[in-house]
Protein backbone atom coordinates (compact mmCIF):
# COMPACT_ATOMS: atom_id res chain seq x y z
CA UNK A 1 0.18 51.79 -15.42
CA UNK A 2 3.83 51.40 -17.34
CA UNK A 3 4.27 49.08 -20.18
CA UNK A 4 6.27 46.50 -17.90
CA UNK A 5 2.84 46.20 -15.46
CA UNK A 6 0.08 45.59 -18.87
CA UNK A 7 3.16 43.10 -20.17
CA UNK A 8 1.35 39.62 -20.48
CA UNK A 9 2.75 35.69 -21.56
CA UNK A 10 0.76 33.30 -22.29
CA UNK A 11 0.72 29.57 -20.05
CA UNK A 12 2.10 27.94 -23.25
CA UNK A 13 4.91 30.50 -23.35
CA UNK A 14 5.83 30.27 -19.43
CA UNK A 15 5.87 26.16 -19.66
CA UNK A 16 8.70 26.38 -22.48
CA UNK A 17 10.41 29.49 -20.29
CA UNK A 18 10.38 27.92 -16.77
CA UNK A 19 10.50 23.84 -18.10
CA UNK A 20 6.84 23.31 -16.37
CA UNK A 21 3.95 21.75 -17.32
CA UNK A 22 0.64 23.42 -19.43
CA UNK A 23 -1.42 21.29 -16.41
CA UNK A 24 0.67 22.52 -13.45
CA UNK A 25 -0.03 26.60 -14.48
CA UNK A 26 -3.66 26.12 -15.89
CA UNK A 27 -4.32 24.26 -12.22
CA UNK A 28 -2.80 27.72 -10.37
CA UNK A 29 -4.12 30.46 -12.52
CA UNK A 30 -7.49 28.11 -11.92
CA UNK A 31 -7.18 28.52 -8.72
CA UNK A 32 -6.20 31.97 -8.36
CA UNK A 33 -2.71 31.43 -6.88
CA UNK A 34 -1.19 32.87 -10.38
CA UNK A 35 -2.71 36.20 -11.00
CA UNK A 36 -4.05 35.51 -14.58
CA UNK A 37 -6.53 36.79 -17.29
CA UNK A 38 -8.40 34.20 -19.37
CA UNK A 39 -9.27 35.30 -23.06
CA UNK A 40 -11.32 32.84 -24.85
CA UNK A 41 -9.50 29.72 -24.00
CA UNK A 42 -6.46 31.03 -23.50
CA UNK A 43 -4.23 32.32 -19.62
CA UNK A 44 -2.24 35.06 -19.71
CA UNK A 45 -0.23 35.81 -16.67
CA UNK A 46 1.87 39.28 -15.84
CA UNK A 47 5.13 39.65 -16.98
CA UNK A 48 5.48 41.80 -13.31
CA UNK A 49 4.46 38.61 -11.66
CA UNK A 50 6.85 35.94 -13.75
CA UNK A 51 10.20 38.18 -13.03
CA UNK A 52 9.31 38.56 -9.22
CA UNK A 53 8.92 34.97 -9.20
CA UNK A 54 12.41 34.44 -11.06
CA UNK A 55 14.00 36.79 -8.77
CA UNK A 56 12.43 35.32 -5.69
CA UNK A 57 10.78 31.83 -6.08
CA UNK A 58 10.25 30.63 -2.55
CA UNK A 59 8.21 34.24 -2.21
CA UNK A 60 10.03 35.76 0.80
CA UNK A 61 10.01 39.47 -0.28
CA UNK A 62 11.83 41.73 2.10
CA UNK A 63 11.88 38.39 4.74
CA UNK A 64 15.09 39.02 7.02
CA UNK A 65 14.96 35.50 8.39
């Protein structure tokens, strides 16, 4: 596993990044739609995971359509 993969930000990091509610990414790392790691109190989500998401947000990864 490379640096980039083990790379984590916290919810309270990605709401100021992406202009999004604490509430909407608690409900979706909750639910398992965000892959996230709890620590205490605290979500951390993949860095991997936030760039794919910038680079593609409707999710259609190699989609020709």
């Amino acid at each position: 596993m490379n640096k980039e993969e083990m790379t984590m930000i916290s919810i309270i990091e990605l709401t100021k990044r992406w202009g999004c509610s604490r509430n909407f990414l608690w409900q979706r790392c909750n639910s398992k739609e965000i892959p996230s790691t709890k620590i205490g109190y605290r979500w951390f989500i993949p860095m991997w995971w936030v760039r794919e998401k910038e680079h593609n947000p409707l999710g259609h990864e190699g989609d020709s359509k």
